[in-house]
Protein backbone atom coordinates (compact mmCIF):
# COMPACT_ATOMS: atom_id res chain seq x y z
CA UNK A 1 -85.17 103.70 -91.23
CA UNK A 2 -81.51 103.44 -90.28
CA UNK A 3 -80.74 100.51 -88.01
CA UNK A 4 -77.06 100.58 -86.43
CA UNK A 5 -76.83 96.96 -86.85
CA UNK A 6 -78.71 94.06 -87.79
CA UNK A 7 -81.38 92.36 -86.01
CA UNK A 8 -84.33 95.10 -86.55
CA UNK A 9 -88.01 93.39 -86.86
CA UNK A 10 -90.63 96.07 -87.77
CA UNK A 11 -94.14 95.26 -88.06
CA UNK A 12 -95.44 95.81 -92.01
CA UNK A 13 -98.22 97.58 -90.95
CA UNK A 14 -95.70 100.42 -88.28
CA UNK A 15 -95.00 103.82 -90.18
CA UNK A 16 -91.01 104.33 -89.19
CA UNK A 17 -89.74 107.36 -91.22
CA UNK A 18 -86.22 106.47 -93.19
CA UNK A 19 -84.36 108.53 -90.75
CA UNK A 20 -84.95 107.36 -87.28
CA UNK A 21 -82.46 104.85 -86.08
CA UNK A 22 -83.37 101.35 -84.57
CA UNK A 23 -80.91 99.43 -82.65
CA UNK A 24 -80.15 95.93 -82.95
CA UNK A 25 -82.43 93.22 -81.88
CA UNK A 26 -85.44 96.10 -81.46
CA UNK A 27 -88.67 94.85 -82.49
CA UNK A 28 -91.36 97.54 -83.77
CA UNK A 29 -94.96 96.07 -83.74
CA UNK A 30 -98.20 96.58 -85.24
CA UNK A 31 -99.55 100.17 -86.48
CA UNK A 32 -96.46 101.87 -84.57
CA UNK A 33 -95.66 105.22 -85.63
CA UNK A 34 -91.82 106.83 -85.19
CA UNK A 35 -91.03 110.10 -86.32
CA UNK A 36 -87.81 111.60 -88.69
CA UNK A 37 -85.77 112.38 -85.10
CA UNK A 38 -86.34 109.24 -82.95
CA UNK A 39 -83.82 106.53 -81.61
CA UNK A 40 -84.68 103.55 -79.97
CA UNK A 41 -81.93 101.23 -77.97
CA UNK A 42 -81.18 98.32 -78.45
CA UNK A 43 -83.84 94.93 -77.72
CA UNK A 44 -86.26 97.86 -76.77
CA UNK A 45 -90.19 96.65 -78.08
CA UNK A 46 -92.73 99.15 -79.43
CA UNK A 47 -95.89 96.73 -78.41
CA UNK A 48 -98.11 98.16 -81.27
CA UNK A 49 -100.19 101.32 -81.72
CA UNK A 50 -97.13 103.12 -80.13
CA UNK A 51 -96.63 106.74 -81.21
CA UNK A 52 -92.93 108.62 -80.70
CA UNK A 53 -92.49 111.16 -82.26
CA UNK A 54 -89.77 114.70 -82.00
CA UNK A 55 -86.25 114.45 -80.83
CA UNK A 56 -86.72 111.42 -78.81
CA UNK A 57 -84.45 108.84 -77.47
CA UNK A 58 -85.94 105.46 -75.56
CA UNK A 59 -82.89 103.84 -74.05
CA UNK A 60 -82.00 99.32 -74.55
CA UNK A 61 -84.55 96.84 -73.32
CA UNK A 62 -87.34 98.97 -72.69
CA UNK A 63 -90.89 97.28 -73.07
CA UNK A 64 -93.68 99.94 -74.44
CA UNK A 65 -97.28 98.69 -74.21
CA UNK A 66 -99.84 99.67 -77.16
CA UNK A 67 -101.67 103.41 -77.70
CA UNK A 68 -98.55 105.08 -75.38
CA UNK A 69 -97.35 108.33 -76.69
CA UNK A 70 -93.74 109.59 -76.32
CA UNK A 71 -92.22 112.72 -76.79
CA UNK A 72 -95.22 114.27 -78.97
CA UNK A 73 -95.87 118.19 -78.47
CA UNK A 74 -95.64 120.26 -74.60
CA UNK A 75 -99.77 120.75 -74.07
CA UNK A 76 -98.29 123.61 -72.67
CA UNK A 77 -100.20 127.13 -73.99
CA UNK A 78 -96.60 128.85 -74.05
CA UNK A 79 -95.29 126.45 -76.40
CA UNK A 80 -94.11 127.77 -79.76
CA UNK A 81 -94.76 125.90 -82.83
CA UNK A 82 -90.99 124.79 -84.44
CA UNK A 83 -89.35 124.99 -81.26
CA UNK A 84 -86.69 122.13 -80.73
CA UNK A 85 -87.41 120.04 -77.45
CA UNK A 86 -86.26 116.68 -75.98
CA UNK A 87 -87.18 113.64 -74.94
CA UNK A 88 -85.16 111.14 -73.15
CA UNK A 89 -86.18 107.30 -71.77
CA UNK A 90 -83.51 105.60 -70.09
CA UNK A 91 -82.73 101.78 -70.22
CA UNK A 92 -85.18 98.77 -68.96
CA UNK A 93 -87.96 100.95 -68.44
CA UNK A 94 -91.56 99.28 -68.13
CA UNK A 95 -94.05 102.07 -69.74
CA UNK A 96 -97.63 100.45 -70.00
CA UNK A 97 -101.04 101.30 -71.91
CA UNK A 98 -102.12 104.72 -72.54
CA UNK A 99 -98.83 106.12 -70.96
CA UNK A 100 -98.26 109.89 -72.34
CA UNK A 101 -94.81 111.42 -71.73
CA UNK A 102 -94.22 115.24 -73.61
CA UNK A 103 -91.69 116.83 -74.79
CA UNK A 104 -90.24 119.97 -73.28
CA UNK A 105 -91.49 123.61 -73.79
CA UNK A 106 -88.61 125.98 -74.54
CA UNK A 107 -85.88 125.56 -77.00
CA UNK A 108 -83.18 122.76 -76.01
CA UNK A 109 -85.46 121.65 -73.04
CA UNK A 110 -85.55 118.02 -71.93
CA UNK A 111 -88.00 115.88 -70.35
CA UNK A 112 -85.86 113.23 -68.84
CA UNK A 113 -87.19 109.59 -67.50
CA UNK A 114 -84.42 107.72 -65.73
CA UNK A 115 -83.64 103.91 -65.57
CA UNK A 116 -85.35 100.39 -64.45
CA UNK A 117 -88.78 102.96 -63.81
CA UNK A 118 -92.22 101.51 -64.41
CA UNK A 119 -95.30 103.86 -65.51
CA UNK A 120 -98.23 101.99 -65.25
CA UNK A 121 -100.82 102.55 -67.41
CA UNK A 122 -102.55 106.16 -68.10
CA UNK A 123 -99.50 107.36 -66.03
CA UNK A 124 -98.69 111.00 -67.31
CA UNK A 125 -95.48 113.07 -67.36
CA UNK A 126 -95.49 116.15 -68.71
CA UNK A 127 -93.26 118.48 -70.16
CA UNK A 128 -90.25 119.33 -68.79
CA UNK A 129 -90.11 116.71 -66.05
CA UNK A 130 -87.36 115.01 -64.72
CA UNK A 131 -88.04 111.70 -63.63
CA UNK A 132 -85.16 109.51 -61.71
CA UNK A 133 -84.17 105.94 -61.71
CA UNK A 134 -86.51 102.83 -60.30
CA UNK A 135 -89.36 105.05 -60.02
CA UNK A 136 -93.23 103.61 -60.00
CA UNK A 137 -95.82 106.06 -61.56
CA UNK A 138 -99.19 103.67 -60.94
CA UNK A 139 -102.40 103.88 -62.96
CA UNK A 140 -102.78 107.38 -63.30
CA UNK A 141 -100.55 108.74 -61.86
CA UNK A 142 -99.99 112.93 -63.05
CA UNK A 143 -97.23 114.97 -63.27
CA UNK A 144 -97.55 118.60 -64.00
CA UNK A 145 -94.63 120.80 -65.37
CA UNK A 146 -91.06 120.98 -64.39
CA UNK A 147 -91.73 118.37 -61.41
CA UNK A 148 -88.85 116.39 -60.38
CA UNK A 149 -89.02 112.57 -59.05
CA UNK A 150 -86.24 111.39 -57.27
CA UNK A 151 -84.73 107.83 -57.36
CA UNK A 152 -86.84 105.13 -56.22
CA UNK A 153 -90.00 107.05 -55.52
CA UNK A 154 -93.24 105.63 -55.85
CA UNK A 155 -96.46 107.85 -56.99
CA UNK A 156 -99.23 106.11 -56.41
CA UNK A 157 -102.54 105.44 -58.42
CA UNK A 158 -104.60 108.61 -59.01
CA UNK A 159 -102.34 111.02 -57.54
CA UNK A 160 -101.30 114.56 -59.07
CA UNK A 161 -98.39 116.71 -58.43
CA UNK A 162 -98.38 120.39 -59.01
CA UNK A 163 -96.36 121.83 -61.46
CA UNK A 164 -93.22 122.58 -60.49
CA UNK A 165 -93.13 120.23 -57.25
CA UNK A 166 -90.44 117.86 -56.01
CA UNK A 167 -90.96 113.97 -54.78
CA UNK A 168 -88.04 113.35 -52.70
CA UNK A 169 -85.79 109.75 -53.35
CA UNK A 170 -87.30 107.17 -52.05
CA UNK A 171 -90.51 109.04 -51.01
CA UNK A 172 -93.74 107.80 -51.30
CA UNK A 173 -97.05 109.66 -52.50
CA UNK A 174 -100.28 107.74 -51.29
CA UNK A 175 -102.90 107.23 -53.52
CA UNK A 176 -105.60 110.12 -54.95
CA UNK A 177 -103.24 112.77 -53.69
CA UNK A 178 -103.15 116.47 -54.36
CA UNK A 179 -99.61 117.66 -53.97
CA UNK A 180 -99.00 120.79 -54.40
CA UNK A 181 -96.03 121.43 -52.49
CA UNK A 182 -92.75 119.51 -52.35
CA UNK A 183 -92.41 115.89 -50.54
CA UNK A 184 -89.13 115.09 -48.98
CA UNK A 185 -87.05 112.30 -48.91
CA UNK A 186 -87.59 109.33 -47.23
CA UNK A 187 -91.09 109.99 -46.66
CA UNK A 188 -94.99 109.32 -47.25
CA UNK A 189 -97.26 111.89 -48.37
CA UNK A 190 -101.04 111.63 -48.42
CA UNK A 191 -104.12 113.79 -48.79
CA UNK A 192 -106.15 116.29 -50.11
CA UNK A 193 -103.90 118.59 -49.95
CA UNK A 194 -101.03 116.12 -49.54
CA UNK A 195 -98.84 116.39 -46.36
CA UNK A 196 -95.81 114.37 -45.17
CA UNK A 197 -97.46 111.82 -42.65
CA UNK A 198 -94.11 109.28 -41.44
CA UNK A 199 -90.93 108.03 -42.96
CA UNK A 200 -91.15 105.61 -46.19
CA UNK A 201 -89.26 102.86 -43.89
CA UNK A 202 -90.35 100.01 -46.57
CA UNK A 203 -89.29 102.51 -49.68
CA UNK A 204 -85.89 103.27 -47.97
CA UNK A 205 -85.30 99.48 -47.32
CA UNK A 206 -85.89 98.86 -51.13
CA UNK A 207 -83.38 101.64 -51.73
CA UNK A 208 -80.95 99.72 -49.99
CA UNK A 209 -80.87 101.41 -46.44
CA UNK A 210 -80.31 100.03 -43.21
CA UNK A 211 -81.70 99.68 -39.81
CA UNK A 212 -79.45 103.00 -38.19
CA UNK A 213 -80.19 104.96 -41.26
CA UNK A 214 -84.40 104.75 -40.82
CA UNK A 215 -84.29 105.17 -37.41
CA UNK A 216 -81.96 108.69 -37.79
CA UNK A 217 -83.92 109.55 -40.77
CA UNK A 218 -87.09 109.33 -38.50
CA UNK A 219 -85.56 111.10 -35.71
CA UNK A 220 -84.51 113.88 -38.38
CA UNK A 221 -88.07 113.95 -38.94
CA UNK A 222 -89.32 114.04 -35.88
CA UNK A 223 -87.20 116.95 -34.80
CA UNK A 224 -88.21 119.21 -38.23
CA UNK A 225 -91.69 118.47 -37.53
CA UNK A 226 -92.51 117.10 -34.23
CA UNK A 227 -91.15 119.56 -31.68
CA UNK A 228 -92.32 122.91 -31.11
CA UNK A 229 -89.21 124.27 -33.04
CA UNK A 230 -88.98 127.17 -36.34
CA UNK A 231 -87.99 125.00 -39.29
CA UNK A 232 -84.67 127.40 -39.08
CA UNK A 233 -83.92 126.01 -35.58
CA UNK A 234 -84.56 122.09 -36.27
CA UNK A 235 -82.72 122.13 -39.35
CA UNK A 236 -79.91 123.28 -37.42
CA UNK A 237 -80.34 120.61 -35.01
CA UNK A 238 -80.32 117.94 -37.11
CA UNK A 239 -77.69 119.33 -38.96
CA UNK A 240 -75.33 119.41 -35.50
CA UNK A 241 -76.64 115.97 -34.81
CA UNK A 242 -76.29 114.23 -38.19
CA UNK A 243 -75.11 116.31 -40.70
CA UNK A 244 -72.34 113.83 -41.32
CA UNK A 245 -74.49 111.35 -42.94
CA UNK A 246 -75.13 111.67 -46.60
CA UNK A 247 -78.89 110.43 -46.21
CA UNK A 248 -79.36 113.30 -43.73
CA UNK A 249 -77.79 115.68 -45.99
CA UNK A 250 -80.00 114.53 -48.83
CA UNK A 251 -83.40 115.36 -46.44
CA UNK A 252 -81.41 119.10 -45.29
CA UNK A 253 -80.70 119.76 -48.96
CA UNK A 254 -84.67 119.45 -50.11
CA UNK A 255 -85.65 121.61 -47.73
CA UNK A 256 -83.03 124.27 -48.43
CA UNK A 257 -83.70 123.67 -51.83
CA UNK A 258 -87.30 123.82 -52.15
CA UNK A 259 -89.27 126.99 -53.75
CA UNK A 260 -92.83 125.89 -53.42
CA UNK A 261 -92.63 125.30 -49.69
CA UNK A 262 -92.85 121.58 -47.88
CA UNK A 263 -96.02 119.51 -47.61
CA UNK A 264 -95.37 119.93 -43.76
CA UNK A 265 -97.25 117.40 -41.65
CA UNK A 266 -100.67 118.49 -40.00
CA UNK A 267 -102.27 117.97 -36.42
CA UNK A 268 -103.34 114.45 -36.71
CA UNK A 269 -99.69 113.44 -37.99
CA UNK A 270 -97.98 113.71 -34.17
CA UNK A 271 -100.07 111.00 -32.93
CA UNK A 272 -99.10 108.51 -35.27
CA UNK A 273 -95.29 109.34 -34.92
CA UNK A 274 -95.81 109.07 -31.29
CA UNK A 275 -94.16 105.40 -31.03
CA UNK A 276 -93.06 104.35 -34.82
C-alpha cells in the first residue's frame, strides 16, 4: 500500500495490495478488498466488505457502504480477458449497499461517475457508462451499456435504461421504468415503455433554474410534442423562438443528437399538459 501522505487507517482484517495508493485521512474498513491499480482520494471511507478492483480511481470524501463492487470486470460477452479498462468516481459521492459499477469493455475505455451523485443501494452502472454530476440512481436503479446520465438527473427506484440510451440533465425517470429510448432534458419519463410525460419543473429548480426558464422550457415542449407539427418543423420553431437561450439549446442539441430515437410522449400525455 502506498499512501501519499499520512493519515491512512486500514482495517487489519482489509486485503489492500502494496501498490494501490490511499490518500490522506482515508479510512479502509473491515474485510475490504483493493486491487494492485486502485487510488482512493483523500477522507474517502471503504465501509467494509468493499471490493475495487482494476484501474480504478474513487475521487476525496466519498462514503462507500459494505458488499459494493467497483470497477471489477465488463459482464459484457465481448469483453477480452487482459484488456485495460477504467474506472473513474468523482469527489463526495454517496454509493450505498450492494452498489455494482464495471469497468469498461474495450481497451482504454472508461466508465465515468461524476461528482456529489448518490447510488442508492443495488443501484447498477454498467460498463462503459458515463454518469454526470449530482445524479440520484435509487434502489435499483439499472443502467445498461454506454448510457449517459446528465447532471442532476434522478433515476428512480426499479427503473432500467437500455443500453446505449441518454437521460437528459436534470431529467427525471419515474419509478419501474423501461427506457429504451433517450429522455430529454428537463423532463419526466415514465412507463412501460417509458415516454416523456411533462417538464421536471421541481428537478430544474434544484438545478438552479428560474421561473422564465421552466415556463420556455415547457413551451419548447409543448411545441415539439403538443402541436400537430413533424419533429423537423417544431424544432425549427423553437429554435426561431428561443434558440438564444442556452437551456433551449441544451433540449435542441439531445434531440439532434440522439441515435436511438426520443421516448416521445403518447396520447394520454396532451391532456395533462393541457394547463401546467
Amino acid at each position: 500500500m502506498r499512501a501519499r501522505s499520512m493519515g491512512v487507517s486500514v482495517d487489519k482484517s482489509a486485503v489492500v495490495d502494496p501498490r494501490a495508493e490511499l490518500g490522506n485521512g482515508c479510512i479502509i474498513g473491515p474485510f475490504c478488498t483493493l486491487g494492485p491499480d486502485v487510488k482512493i482520494g483523500e477522507r474517502t471511507h471503504l465501509h467494509s466488505h468493499v471490493v475495487v478492483d482494476g484501474h480504478t480511481t474513487i475521487g476525496t470524501d466519498c462514503s462507500v457502504f459494505p458488499f459494493v463492487t467497483l470497477g471489477v470486470q465488463s459482464q459484457d460477452q465481448k469483453h477480452i480477458e487482459g484488456t485495460k479498462t477504467f474506472t473513474k468516481i468523482g469527489d463526495r459521492n454517496t454509493i450505498r449497499e450492494y452498489v455494482s459499477i464495471h469497468s469498461a469493455t474495450e481497451e482504454d475505455g472508461v466508465t465515468e461517475v461524476g461528482d456529489d451523485c448518490a447510488l442508492l443501494a443495488h443501484a447498477h452502472v454498467a460498463h462503459n457508462c458515463n454518469v454526470g454530476n449530482k445524479v440520484v440512481m435509487s434502489h435499483a436503479a439499472t443502467l445498461g451499456g454506454h448510457v449517459v446520465i446528465g447532471d442532476f438527473a434522478n433515476i428512480a427506484g426499479l427503473s432500467a435504461v437500455h443500453q446505449f440510451c441518454h437521460v437528459g440533465r436534470a431529467a427525471m425517470v419515474g419509478g419501474m421504468a423501461r427506457v429504451t429510448q433517450d429522455v430529454l432534458p428537463f423532463t419526466i419519463a415514465e412507463g412501460f415503455r417509458a415516454t416523456m410525460r411533462v417538464v421536471n419543473k421541481v428537478g430544474m429548480e434544484r438545478a438552479g433554474y428560474d421561473d422564465v426558464a421552466i415556463r420556455e422550457v415547457r413551451l419548447a415542449f409543448r411545441t415539439l410534442f403538443m402541436r400537430e407539427l413533424r419533429l423537423e418543423q417544431a424544432v425549427a420553431e423553437v429554435t426561431q423562438k428561443l434558440g438564444h437561450r442556452e437551456y433551449i439549446r441544451t433540449l435542441l442539441d439531445a434531440i439532434a443528437s440522439s441515435q436511438r430515437g426520443l421516448a416521445r410522449p403518447d396520447s394520454d400525455t396532451l391532456e395533462i399538459n393541457t394547463d401546467t
